[in-house]
Protein backbone atom coordinates (compact mmCIF):
# COMPACT_ATOMS: atom_id res chain seq x y z
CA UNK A 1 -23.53 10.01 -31.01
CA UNK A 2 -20.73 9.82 -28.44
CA UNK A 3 -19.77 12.64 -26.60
CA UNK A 4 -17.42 15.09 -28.48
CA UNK A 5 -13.23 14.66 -26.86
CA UNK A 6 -12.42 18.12 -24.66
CA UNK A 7 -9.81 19.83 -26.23
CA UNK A 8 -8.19 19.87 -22.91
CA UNK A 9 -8.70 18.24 -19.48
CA UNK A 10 -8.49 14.63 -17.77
CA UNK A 11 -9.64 11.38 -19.59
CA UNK A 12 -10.69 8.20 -17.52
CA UNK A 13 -7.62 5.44 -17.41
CA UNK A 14 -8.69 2.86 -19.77
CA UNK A 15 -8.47 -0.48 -17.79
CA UNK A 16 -8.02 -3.79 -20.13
CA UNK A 17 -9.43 -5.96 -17.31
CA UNK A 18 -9.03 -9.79 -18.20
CA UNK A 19 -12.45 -10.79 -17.59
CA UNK A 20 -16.62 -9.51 -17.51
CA UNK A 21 -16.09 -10.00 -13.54
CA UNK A 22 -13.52 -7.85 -13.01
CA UNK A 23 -15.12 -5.22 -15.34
CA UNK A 24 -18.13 -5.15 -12.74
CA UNK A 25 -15.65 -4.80 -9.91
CA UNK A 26 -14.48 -1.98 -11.15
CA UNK A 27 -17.33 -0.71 -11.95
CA UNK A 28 -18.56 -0.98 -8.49
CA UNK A 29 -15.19 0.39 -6.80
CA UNK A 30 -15.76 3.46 -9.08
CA UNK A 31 -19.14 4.01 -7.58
CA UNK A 32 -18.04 3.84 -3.73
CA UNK A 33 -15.38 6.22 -4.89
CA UNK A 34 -17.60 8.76 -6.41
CA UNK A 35 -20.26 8.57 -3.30
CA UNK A 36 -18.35 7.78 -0.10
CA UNK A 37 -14.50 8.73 -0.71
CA UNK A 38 -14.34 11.86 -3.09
CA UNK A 39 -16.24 13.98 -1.38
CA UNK A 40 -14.72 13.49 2.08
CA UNK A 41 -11.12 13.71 1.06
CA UNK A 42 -10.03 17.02 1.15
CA UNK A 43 -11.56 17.90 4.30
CA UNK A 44 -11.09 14.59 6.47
CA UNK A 45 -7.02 14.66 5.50
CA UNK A 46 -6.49 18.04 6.67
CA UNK A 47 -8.42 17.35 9.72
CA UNK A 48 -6.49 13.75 10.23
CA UNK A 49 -9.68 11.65 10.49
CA UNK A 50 -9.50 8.07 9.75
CA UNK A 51 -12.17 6.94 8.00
CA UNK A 52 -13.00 3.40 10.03
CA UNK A 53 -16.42 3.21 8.73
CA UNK A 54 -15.23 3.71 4.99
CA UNK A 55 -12.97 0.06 5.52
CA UNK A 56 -15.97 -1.50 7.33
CA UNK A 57 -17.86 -0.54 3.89
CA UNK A 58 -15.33 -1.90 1.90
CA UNK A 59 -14.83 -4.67 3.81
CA UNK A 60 -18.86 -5.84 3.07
CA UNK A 61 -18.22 -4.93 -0.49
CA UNK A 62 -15.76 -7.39 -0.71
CA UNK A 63 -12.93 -5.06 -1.16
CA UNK A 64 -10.32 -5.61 1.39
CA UNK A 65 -9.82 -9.70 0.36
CA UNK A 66 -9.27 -9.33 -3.38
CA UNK A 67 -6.67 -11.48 -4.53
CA UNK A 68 -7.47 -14.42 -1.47
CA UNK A 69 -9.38 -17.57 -2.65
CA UNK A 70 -13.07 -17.13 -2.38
CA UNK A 71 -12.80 -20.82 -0.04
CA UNK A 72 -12.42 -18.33 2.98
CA UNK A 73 -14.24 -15.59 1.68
CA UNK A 74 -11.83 -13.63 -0.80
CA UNK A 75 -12.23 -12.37 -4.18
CA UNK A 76 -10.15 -14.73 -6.20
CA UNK A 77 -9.48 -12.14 -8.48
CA UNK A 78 -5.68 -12.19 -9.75
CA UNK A 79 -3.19 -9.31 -8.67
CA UNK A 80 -3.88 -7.98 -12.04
CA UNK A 81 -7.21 -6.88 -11.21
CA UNK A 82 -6.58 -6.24 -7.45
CA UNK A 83 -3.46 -3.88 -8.25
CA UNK A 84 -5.78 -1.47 -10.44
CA UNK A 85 -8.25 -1.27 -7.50
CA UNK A 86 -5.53 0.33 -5.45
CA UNK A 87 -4.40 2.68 -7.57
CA UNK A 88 -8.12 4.32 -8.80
CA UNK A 89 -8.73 3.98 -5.04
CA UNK A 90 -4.95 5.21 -3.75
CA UNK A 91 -5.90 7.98 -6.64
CA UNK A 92 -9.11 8.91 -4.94
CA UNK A 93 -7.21 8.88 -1.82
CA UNK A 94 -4.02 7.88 -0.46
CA UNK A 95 -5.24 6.68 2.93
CA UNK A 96 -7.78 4.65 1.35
CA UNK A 97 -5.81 2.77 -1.42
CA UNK A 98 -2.11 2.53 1.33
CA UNK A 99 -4.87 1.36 4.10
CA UNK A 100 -6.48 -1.71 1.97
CA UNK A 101 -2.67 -2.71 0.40
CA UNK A 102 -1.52 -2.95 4.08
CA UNK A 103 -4.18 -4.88 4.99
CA UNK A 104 -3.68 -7.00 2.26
CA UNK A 105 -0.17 -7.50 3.50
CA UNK A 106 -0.95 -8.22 7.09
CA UNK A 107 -3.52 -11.08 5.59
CA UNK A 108 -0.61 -12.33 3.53
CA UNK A 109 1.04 -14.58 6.52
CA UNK A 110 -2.08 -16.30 6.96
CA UNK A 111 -3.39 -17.20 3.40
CA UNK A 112 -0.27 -18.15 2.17
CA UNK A 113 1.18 -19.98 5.24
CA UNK A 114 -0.92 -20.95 7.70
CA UNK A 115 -2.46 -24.02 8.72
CA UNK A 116 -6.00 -25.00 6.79
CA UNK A 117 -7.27 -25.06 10.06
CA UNK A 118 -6.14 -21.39 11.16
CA UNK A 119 -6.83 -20.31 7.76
CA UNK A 120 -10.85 -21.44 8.38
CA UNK A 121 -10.94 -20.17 11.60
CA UNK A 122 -9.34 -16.83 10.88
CA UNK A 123 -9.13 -15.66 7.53
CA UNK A 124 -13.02 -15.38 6.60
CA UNK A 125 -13.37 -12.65 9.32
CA UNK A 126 -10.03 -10.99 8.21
CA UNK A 127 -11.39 -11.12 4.18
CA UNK A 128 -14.83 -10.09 5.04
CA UNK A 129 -16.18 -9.33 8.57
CA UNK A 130 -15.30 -5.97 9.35
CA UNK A 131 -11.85 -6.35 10.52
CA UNK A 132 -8.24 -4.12 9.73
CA UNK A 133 -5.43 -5.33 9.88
CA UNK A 134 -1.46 -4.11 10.61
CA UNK A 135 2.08 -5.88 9.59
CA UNK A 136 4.50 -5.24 12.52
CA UNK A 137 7.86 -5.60 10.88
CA UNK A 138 10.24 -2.84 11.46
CA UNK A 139 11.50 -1.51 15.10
CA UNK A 140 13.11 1.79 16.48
CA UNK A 141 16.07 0.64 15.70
CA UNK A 142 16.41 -1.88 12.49
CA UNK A 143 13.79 -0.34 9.66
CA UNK A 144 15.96 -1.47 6.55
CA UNK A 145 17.85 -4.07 8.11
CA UNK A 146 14.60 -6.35 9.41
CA UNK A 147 16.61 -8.99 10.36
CA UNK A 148 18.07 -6.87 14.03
CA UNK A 149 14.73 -6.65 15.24
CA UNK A 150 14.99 -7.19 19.23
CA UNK A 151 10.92 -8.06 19.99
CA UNK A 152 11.33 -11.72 21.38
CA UNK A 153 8.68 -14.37 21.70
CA UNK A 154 9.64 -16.92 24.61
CA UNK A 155 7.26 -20.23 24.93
CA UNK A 156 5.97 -20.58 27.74
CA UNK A 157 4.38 -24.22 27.72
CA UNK A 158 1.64 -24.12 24.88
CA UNK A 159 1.54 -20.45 24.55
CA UNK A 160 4.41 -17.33 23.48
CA UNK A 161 5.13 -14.43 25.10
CA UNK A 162 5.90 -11.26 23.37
CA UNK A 163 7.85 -8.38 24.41
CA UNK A 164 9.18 -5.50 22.62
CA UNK A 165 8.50 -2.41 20.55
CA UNK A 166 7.25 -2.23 16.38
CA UNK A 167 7.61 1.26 14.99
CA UNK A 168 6.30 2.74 11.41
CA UNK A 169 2.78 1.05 11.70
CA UNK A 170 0.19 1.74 9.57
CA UNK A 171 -3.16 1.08 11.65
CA UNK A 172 -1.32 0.87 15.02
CA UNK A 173 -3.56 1.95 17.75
CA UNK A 174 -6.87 1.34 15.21
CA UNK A 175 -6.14 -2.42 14.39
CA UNK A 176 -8.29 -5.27 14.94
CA UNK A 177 -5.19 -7.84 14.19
CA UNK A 178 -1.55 -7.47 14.30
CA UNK A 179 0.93 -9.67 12.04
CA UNK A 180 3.74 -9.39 14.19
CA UNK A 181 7.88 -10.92 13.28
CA UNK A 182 9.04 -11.61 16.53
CA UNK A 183 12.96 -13.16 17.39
CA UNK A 184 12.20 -17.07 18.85
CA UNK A 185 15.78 -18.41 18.48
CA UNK A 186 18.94 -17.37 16.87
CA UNK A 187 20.48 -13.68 16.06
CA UNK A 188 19.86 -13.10 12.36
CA UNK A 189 16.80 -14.21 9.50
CA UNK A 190 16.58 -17.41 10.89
CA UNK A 191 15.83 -17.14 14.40
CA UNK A 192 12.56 -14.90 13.57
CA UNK A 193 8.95 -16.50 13.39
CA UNK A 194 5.74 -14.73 12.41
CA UNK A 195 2.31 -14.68 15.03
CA UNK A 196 -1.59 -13.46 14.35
CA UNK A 197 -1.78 -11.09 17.34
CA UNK A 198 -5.64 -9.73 18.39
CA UNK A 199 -6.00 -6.36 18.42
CA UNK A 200 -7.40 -6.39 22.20
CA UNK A 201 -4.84 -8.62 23.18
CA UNK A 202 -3.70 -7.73 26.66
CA UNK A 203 -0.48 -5.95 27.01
CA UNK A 204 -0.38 -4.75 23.40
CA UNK A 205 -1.04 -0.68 22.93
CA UNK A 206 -0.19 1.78 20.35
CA UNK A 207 1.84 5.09 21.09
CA UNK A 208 0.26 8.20 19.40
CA UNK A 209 0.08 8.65 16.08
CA UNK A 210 3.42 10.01 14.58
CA UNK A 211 2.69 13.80 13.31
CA UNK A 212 3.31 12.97 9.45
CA UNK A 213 4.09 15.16 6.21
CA UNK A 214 1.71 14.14 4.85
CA UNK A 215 -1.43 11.00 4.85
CA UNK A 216 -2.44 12.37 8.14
CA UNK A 217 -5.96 10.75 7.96
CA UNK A 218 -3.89 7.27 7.77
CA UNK A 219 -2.54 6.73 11.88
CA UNK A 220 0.94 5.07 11.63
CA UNK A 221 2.17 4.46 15.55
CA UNK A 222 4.92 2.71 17.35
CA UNK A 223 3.08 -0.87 18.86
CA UNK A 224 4.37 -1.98 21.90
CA UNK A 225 4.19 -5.71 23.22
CA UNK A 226 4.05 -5.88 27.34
CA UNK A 227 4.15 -9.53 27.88
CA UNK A 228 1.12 -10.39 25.35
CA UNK A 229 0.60 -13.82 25.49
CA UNK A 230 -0.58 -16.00 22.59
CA UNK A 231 -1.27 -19.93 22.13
CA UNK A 232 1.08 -21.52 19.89
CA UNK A 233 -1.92 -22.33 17.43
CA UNK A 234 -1.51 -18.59 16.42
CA UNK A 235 2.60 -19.34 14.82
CA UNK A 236 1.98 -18.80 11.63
CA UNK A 237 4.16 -21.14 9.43
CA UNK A 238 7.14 -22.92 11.14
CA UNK A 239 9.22 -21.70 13.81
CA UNK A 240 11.69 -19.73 12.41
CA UNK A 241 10.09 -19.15 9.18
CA UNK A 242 9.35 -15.84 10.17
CA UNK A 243 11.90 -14.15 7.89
CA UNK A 244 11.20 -15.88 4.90
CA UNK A 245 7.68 -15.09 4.99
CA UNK A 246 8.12 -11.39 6.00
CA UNK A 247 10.33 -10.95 2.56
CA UNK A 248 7.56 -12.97 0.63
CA UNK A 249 4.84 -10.37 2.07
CA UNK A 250 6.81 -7.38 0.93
CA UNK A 251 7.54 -8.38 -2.67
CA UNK A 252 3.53 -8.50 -3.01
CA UNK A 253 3.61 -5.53 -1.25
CA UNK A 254 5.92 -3.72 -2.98
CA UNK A 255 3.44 -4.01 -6.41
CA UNK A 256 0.48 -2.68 -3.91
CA UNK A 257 3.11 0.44 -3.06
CA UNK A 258 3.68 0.76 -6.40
CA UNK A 259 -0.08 0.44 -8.33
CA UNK A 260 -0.23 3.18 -5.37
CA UNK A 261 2.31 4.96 -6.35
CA UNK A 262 0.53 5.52 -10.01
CA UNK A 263 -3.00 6.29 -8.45
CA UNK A 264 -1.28 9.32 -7.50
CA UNK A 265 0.58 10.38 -9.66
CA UNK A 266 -2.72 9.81 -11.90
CA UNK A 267 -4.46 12.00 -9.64
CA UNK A 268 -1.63 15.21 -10.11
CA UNK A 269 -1.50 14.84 -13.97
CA UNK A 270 -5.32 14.70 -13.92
CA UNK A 271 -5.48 18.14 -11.22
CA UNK A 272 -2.76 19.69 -13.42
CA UNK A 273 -4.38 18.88 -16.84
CA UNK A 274 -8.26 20.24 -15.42
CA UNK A 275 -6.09 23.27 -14.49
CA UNK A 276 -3.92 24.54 -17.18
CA UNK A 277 -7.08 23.85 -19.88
CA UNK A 278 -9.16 26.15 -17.54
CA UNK A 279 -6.15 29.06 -16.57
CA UNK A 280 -5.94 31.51 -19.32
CA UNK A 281 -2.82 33.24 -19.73
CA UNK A 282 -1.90 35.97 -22.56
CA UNK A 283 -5.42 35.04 -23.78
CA UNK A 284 -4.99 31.91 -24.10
CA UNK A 285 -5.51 28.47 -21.98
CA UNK A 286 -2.04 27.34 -20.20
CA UNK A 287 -2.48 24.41 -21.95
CA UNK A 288 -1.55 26.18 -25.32
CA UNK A 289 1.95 26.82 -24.37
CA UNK A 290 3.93 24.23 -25.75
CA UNK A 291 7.11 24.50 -22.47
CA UNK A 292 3.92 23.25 -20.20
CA UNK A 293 2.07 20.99 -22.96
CA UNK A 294 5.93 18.91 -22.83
CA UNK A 295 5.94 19.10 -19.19
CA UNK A 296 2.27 17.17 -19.88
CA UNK A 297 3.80 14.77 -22.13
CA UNK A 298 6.37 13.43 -19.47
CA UNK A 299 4.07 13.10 -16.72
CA UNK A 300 1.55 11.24 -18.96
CA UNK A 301 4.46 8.96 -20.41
CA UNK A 302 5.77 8.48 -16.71
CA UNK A 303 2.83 7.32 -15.32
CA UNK A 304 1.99 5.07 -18.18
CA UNK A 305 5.25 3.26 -17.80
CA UNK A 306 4.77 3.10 -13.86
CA UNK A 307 1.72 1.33 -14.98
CA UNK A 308 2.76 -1.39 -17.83
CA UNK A 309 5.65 -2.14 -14.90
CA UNK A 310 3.76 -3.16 -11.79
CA UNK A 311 1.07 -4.58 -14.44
CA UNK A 312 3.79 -6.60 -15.99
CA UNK A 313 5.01 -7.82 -12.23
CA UNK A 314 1.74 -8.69 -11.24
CA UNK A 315 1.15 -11.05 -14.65
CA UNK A 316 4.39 -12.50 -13.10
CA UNK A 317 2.76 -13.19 -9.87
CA UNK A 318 -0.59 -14.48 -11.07
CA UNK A 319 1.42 -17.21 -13.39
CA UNK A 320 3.49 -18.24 -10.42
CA UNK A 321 6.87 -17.06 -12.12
CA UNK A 322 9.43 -15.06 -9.50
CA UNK A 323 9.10 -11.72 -9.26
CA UNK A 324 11.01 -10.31 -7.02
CA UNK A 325 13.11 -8.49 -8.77
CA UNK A 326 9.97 -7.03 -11.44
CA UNK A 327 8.78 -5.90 -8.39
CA UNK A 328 11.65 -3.88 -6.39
CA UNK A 329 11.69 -2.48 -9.86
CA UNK A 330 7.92 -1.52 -10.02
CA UNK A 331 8.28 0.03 -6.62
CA UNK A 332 11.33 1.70 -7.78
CA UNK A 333 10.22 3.44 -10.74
CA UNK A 334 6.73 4.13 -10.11
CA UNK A 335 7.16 6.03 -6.58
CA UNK A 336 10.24 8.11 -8.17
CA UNK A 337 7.86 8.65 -11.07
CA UNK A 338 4.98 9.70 -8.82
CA UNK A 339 6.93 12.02 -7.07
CA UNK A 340 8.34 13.93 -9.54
CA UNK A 341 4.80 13.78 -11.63
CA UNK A 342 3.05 15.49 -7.97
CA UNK A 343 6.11 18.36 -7.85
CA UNK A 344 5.50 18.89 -11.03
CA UNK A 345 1.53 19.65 -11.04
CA UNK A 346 2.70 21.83 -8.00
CA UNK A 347 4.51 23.86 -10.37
CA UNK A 348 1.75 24.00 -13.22
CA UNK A 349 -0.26 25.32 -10.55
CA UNK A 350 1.49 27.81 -9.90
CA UNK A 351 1.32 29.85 -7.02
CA UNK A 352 -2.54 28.11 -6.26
CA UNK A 353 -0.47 24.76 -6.20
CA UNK A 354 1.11 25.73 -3.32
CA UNK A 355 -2.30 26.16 -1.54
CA UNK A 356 -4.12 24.04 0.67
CA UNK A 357 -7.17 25.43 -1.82
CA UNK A 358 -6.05 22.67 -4.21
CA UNK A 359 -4.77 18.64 -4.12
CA UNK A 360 -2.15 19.22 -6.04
CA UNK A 361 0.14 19.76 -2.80
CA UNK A 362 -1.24 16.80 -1.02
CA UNK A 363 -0.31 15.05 -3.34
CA UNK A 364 3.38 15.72 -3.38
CA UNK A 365 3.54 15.47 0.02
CA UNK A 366 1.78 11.75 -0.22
CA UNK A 367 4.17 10.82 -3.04
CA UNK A 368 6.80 11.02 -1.06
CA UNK A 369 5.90 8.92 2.07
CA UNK A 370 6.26 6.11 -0.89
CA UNK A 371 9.32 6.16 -1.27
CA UNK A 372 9.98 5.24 1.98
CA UNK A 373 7.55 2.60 3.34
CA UNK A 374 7.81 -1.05 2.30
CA UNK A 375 11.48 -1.05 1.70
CA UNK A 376 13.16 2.50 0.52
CA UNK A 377 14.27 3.19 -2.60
CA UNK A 378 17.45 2.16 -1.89
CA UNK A 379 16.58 -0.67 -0.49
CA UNK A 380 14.67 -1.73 -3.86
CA UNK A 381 18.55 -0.77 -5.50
CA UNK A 382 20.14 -3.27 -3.78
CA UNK A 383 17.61 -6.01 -4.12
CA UNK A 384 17.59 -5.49 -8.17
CA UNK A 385 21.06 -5.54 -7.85
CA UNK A 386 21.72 -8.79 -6.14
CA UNK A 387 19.31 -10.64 -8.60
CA UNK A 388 21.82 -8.91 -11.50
CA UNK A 389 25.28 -9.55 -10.45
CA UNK A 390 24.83 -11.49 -7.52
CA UNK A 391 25.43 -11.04 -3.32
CA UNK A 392 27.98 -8.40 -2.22
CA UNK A 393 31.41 -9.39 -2.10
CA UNK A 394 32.37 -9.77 1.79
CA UNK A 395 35.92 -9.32 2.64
């Protein structure tokens, strides 16, 4: 006989996973979660501890190359699958799921446009040896508008020279590679090419870590670049392709922000369903009241169509179809949805949601960071809006 439904409480997400393979894969990221994330969470957040070891694990799992071709050691497995790894891991814990979707990213440059002969020589140890990786886009002083950025690489007969400062970096100071946009010839988007920098490269360092709202087990530092010198055979793509393959890592990374986005939220619902069926009130559970049972409802529906949107963006991906715009959208809705669905588990919580005591204000203070990286949310306004009516008209 199968076990009875609770009246009340969380359920496990039902995954429809497209093949026996990924099944297992989940099955085995559900396992590390239980045994070597879970139980640290709480307690390694509030103490901002970075759990190197944990990626090092999922690194020999074959976690942190999911959706790179298994010829240089990835997983092969389509953005469909990879997507709902990060969000049961991001759900488990933010710093986890953020940390392996910005690896991804900084792996992007590489797989997709480098050299067959930089791709063997690099990308096995970036997919499965033990390495991190960081995407060193944004700058002090151009976040949203990438294309100002002031770092410069100058040749210097076969090698580049790099000088200047990256801000907002997830990994900075903990790296062990840096996927750095640097300016190599004109002002504007194309003058910029993209480099594989080594973490240990001389004359790179990392600031402190910025003191954060929230994800403070996750270090995010400015980078800076004191003369590092690289050969030329680490130019990733042509020169002064740099731009063009910065904007085609963030529209993948935009669904990671956004499956994400949903592990959280998943995580607040399932914290504010586990309490209200256990709080009694007036004799009865809080989940009785039918003012907090709709509050339920939205979250439930909200993260549900968070999910069916980066899901249906990723489908996009996987058939090689654009979508950019699917996923601005994704990361649109899906962060807004997670942080209203986090301040709103604060609030079923009461006065205990306002406590340390309980996840549920971790959580909202997670949810918001997305909102933010990858592209704000008004950023992801304006690019759904030029694929609707067009450019800006510039007078």
């Amino acid at each position: 006989m199968p076990d009875p439904i609770p009246a009340y409480g969380p359920r496990p997400v039902e995954r429809r996973l497209p093949t026996e393979e990924a099944r297992d894969l989940l099955g085995l990221v559900r396992e590390v979660i239980e045994r070597e994330v879970k139980p640290k969470a709480a307690v390694e957040e509030e103490a901002g501890h970075f759990p190197r070891d944990l990626f090092r694990l999922l690194s020999e799992s074959g976690l942190l190359g999911l959706p790179y071709s298994d010829e240089f050691g990835g997983g092969d497995q389509p953005y469909e699958v990879y997507l709902q790894v990060l969000e049961e891991l991001a759900a488990a814990r933010l710093t986890v799921g953020l940390g392996v979707s910005v690896h991804t990213l900084a792996c992007h440059a590489l797989a997709g446009f480098g050299s067959k002969e930089q791709r063997a020589e690099h990308l096995p140890a970036m997919l499965g040896g033990g390495l991190l990786g960081a995407y060193c886009l944004s700058e002090p002083a151009s976040g949203s508008d990438a294309a100002a950025m002031r770092t410069r690489a100058v040749r210097d007969g076969g090698d580049w020279v790099l000088d200047g400062t990256k801000a907002w970096i997830t990994h900075g100071g903990v790296a062990d590679f840096y996927t750095v946009l640097a300016r190599t010839g004109v002002e504007g988007p194309r003058g910029i090419s993209a480099f594989l920098v080594p973490g240990d490269a001389p004359g790179l360092s990392a600031a402190a870590p910025e003191r954060k709202m929230g994800m403070k087990g996750s270090p995010t530092a400015q980078v800076h670049l004191d003369g590092v010198r690289i050969p030329d055979s680490r130019r990733l793509g042509e020169e002064g392709q740099g731009f063009s393959i910065a904007l085609a890592a963030l529209d993948s990374g935009r669904l990671g922000i956004a499956a994400c986005a949903v592990g959280v939220a998943q995580a607040a619902l399932d914290e504010a369903l586990a309490f209200t069926a256990d709080r009694q009130q007036f004799g009865r559970p809080l989940a009785d009241f039918q003012g907090l049972r709709f509050m339920l409802a939205d979250m439930a529906t909200a993260i549900e169509a968070g999910r069916a949107l980066y899901l249906a963006a990723a489908r996009l991906r996987d058939a090689g179809l654009p979508f950019s715009k699917e996923a601005a959208m994704a990361k649109l809705f899906c962060t807004d949805a997670a942080m209203k669905v986090a301040t709103d588990a604060v609030q079923l919580l009461g006065g205990y949601g306002y406590t340390v005591d309980f996840p549920a204000e971790r959580y909202m203070r997670e949810a918001k960071v997305l909102q933010i990286v990858e592209g704000t949310n008004q950023i992801q306004r304006v690019v759904i809006a030029r694929q609707l009516a067009g450019p800006e008209t510039r007078r």
